[in-house]
PDB file of N, CA and C in Angstrom:
ATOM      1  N   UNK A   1      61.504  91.781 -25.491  1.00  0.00           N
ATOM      2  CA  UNK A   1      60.969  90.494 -25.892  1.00  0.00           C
ATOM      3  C   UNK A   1      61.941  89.849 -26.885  1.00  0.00           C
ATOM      4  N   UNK A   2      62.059  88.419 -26.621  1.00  0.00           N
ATOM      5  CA  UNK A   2      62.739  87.846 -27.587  1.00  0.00           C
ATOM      6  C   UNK A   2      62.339  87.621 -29.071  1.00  0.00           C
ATOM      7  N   UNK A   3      63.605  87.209 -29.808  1.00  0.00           N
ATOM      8  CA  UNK A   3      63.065  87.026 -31.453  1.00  0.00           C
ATOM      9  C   UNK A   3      63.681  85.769 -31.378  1.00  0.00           C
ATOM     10  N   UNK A   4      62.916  84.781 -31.920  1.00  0.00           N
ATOM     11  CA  UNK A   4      62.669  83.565 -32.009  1.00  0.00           C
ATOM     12  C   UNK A   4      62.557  82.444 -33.824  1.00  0.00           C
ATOM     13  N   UNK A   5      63.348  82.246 -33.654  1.00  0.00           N
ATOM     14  CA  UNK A   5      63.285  81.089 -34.998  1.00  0.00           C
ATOM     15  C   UNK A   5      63.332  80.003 -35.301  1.00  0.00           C
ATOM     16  N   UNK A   6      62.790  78.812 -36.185  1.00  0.00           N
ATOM     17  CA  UNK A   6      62.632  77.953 -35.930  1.00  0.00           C
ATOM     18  C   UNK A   6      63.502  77.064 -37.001  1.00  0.00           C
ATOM     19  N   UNK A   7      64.171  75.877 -37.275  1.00  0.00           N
ATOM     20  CA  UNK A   7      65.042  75.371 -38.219  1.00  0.00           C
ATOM     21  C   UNK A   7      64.125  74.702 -38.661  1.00  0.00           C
ATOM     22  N   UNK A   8      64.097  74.578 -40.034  1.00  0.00           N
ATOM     23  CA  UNK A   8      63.774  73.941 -41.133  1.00  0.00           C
ATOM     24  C   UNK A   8      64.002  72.502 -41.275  1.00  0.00           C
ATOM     25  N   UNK A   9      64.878  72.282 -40.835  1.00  0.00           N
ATOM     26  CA  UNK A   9      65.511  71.233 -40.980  1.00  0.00           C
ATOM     27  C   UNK A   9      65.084  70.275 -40.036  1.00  0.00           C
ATOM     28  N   UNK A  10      64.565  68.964 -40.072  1.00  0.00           N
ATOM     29  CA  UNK A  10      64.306  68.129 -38.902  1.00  0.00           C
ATOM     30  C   UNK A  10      65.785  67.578 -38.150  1.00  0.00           C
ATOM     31  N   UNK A  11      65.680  67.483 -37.121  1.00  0.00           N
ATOM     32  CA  UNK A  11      66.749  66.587 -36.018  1.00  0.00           C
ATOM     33  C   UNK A  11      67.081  65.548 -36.731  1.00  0.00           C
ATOM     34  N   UNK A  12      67.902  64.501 -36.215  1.00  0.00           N
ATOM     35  CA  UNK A  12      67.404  63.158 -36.008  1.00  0.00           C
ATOM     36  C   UNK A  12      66.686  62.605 -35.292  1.00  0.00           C
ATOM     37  N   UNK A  13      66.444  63.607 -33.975  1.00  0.00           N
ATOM     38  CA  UNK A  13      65.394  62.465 -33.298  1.00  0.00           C
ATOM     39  C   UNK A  13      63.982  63.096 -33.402  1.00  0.00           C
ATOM     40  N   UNK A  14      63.534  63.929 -35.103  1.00  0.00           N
ATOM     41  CA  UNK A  14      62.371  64.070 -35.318  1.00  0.00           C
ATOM     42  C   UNK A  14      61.788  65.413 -35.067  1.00  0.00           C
ATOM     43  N   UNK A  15      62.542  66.114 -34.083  1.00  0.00           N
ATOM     44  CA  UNK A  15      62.217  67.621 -33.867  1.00  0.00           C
ATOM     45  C   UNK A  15      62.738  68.671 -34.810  1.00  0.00           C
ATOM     46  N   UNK A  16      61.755  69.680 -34.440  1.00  0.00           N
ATOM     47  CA  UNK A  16      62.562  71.353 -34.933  1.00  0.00           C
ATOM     48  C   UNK A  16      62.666  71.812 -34.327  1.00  0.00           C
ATOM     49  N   UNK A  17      63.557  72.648 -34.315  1.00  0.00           N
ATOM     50  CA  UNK A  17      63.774  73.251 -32.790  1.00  0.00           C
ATOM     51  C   UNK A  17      63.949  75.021 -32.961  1.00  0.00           C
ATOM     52  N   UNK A  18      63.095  75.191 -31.708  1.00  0.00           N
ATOM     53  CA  UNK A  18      63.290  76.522 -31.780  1.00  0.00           C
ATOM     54  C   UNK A  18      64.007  77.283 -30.983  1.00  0.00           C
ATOM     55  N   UNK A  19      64.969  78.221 -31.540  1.00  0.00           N
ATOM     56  CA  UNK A  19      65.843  78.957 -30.931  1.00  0.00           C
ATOM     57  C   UNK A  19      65.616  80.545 -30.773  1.00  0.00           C
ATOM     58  N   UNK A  20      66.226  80.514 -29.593  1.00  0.00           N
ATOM     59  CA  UNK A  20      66.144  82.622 -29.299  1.00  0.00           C
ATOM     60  C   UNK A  20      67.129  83.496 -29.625  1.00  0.00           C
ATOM     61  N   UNK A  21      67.043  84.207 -30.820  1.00  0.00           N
ATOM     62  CA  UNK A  21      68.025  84.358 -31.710  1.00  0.00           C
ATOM     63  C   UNK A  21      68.721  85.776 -30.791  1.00  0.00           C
ATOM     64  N   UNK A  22      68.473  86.228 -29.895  1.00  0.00           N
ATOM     65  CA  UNK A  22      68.785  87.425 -29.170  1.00  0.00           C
ATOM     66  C   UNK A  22      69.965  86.144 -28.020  1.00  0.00           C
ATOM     67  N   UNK A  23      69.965  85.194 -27.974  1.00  0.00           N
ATOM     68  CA  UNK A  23      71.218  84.286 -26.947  1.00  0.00           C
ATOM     69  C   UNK A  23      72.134  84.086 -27.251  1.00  0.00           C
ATOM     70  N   UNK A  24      72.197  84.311 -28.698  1.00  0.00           N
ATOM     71  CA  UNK A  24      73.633  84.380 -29.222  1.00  0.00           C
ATOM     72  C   UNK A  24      74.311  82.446 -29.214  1.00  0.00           C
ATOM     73  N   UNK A  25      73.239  81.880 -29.351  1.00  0.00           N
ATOM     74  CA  UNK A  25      73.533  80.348 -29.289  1.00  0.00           C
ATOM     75  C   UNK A  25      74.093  80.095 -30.326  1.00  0.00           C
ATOM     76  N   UNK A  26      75.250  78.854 -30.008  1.00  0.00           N
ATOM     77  CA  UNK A  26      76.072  78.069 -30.658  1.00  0.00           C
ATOM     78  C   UNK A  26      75.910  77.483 -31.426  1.00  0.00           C
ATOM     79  N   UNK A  27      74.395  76.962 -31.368  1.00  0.00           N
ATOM     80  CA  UNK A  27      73.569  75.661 -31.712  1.00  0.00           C
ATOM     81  C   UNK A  27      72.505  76.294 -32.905  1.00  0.00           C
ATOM     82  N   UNK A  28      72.969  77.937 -33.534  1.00  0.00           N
ATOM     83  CA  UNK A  28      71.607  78.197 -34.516  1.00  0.00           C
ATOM     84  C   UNK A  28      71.991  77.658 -35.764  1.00  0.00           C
ATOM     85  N   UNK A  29      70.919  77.188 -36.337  1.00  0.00           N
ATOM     86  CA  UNK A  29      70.967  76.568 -38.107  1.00  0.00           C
ATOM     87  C   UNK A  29      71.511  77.986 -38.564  1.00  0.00           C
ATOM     88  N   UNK A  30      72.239  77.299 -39.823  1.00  0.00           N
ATOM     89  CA  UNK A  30      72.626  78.151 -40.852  1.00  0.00           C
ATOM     90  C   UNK A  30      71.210  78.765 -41.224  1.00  0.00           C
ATOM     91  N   UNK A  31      71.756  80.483 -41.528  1.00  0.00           N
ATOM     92  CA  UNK A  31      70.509  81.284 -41.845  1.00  0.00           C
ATOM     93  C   UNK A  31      69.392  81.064 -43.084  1.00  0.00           C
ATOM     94  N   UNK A  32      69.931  80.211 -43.866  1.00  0.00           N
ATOM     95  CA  UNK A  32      69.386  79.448 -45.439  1.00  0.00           C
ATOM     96  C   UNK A  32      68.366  78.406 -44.522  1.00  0.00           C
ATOM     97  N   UNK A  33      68.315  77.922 -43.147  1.00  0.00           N
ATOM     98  CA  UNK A  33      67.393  77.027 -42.811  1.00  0.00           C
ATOM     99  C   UNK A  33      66.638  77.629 -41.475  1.00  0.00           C
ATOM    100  N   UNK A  34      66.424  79.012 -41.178  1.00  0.00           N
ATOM    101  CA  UNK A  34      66.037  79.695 -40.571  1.00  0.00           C
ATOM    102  C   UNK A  34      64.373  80.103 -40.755  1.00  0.00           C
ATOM    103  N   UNK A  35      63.450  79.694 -40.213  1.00  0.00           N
ATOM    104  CA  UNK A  35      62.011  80.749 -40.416  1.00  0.00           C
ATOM    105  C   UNK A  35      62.394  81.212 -39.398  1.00  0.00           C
ATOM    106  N   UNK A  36      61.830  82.951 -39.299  1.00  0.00           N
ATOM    107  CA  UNK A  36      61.300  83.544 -38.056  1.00  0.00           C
ATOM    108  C   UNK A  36      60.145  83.241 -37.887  1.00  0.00           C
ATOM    109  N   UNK A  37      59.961  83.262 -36.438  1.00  0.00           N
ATOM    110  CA  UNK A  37      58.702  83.100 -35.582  1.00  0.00           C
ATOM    111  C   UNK A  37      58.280  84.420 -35.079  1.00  0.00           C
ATOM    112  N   UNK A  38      59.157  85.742 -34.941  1.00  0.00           N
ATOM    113  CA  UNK A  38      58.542  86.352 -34.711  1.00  0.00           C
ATOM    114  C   UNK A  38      59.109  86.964 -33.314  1.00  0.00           C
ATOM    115  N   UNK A  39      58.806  87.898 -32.298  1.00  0.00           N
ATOM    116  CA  UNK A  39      59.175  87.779 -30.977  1.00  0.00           C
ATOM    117  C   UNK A  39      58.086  87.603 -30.258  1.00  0.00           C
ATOM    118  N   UNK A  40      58.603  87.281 -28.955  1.00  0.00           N
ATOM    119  CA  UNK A  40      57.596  86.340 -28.106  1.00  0.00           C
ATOM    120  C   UNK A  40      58.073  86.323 -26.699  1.00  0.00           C
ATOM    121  N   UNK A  41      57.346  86.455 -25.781  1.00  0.00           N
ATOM    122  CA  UNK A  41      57.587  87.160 -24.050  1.00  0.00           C
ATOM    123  C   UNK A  41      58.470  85.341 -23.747  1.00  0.00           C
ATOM    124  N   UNK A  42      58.188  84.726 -24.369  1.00  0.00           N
ATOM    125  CA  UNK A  42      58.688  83.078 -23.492  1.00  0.00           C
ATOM    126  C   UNK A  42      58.704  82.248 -24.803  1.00  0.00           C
ATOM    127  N   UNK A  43      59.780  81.482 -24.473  1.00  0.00           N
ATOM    128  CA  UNK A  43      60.068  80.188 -25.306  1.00  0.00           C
ATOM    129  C   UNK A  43      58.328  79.461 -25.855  1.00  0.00           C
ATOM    130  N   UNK A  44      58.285  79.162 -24.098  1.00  0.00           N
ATOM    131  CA  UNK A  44      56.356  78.445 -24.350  1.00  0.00           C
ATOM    132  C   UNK A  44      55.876  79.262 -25.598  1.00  0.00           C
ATOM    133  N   UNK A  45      55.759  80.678 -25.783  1.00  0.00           N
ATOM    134  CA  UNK A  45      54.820  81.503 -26.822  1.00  0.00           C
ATOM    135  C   UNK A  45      55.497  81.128 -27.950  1.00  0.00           C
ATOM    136  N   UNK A  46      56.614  80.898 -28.181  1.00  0.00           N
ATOM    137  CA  UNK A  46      56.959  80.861 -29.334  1.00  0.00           C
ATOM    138  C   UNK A  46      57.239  79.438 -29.782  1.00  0.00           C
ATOM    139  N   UNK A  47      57.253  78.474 -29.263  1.00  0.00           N
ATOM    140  CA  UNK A  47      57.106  76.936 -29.179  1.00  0.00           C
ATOM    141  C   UNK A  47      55.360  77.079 -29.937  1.00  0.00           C
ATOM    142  N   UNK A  48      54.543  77.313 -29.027  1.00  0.00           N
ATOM    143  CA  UNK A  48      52.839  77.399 -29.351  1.00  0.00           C
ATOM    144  C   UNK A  48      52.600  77.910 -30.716  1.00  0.00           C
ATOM    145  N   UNK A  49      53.331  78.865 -30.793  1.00  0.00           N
ATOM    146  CA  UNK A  49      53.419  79.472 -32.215  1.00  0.00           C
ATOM    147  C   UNK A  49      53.706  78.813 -33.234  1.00  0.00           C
ATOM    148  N   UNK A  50      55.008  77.821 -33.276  1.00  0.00           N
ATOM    149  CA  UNK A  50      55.200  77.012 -34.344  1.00  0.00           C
ATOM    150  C   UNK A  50      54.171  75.647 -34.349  1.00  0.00           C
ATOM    151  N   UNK A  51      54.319  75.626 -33.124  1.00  0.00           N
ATOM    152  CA  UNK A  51      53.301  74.593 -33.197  1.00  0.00           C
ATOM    153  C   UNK A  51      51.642  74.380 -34.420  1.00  0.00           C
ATOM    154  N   UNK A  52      51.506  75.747 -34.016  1.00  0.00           N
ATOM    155  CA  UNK A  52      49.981  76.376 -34.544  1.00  0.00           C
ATOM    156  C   UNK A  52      49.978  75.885 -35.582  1.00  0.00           C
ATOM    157  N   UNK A  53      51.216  76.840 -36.477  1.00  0.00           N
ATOM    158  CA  UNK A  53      51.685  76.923 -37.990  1.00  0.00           C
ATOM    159  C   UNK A  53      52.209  75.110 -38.527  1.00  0.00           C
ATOM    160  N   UNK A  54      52.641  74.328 -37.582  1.00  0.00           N
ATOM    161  CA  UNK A  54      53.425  72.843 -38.129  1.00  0.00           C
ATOM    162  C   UNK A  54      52.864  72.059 -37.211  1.00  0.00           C
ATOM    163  N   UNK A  55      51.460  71.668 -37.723  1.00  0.00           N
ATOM    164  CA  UNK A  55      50.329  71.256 -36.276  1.00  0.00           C
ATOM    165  C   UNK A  55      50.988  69.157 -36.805  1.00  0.00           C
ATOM    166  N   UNK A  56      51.703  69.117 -38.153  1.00  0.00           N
ATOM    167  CA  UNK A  56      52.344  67.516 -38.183  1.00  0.00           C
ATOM    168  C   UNK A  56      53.548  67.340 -36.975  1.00  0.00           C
ATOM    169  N   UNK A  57      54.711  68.185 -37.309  1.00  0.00           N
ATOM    170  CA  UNK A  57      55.925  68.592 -36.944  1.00  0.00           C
ATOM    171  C   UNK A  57      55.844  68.575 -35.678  1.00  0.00           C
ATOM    172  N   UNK A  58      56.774  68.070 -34.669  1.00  0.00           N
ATOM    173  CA  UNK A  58      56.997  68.036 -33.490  1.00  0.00           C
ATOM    174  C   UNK A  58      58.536  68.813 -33.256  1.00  0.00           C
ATOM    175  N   UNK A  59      57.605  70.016 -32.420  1.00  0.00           N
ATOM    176  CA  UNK A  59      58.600  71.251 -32.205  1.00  0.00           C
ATOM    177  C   UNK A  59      59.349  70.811 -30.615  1.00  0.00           C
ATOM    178  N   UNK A  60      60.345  71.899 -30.587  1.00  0.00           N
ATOM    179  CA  UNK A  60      60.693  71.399 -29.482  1.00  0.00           C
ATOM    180  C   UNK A  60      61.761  73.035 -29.369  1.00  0.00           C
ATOM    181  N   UNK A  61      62.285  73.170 -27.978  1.00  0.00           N
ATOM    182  CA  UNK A  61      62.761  73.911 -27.769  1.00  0.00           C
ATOM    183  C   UNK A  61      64.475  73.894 -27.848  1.00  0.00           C
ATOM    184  N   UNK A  62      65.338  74.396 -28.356  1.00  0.00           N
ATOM    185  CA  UNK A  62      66.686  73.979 -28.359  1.00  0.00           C
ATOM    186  C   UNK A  62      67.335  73.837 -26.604  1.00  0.00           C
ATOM    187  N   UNK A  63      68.038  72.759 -26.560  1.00  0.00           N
ATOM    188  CA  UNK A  63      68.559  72.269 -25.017  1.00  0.00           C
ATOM    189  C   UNK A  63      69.417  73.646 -24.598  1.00  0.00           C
ATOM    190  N   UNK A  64      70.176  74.570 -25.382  1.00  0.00           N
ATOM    191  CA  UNK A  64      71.373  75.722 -25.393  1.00  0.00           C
ATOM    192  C   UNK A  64      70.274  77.064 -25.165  1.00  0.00           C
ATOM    193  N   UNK A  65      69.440  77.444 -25.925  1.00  0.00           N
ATOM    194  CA  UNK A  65      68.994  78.892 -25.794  1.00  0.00           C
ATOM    195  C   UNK A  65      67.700  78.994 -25.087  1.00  0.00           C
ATOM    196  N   UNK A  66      66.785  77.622 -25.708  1.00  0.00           N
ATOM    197  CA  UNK A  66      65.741  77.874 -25.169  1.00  0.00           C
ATOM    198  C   UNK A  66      65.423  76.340 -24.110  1.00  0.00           C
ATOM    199  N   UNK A  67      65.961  76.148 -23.048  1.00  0.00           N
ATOM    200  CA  UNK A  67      66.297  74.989 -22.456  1.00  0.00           C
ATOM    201  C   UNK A  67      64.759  74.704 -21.247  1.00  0.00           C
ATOM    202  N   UNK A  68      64.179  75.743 -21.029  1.00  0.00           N
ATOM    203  CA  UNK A  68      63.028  75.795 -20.483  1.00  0.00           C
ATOM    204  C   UNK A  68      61.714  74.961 -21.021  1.00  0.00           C
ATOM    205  N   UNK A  69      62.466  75.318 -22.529  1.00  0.00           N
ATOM    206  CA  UNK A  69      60.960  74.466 -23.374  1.00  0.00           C
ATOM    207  C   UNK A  69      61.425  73.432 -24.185  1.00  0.00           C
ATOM    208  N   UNK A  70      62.963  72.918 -23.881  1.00  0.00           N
ATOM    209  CA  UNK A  70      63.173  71.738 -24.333  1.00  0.00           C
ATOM    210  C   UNK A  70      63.025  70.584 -24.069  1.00  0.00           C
ATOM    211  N   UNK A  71      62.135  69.261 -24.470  1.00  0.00           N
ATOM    212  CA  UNK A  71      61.317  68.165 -23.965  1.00  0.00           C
ATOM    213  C   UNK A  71      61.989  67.173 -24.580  1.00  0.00           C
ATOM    214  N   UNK A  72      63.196  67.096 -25.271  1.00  0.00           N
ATOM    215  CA  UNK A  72      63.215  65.872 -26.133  1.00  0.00           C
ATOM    216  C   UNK A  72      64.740  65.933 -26.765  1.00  0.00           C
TER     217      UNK A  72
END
């Protein structure tokens, strides 16, 4: 199962995005703007997850690691 984290930091176009830290993506925030989420069988579970926790925040999936659950 993957381990999953989410950036702190908003986008510009308003998202956080969550990445699968086991993909070895290009695209992860510096570790100072890192929460873990935890691991999670699918992007979707771990998208839902932040969601839960940042019910203002509009999550989103990173276009590079987690591209399945990226909407935006």
């Amino acid at each position: 199962m993957p381990n999953y984290i989410i950036n702190k930091n908003t986008q510009s176009n308003g998202d956080n995005e969550v990445h699968n830290k086991d993909a070895n993506c290009g695209h992860m925030p510096l570790i100072e703007n890192q929460i873990d989420l935890g691991w999670h069988a699918t992007c979707h579970d771990a998208v839902s997850y932040a969601k839960s926790k940042w019910a203002n925040n509009r999550i989103n999936g990173c276009y590079y690691c987690a591209n399945t659950c990226h909407t935006s």
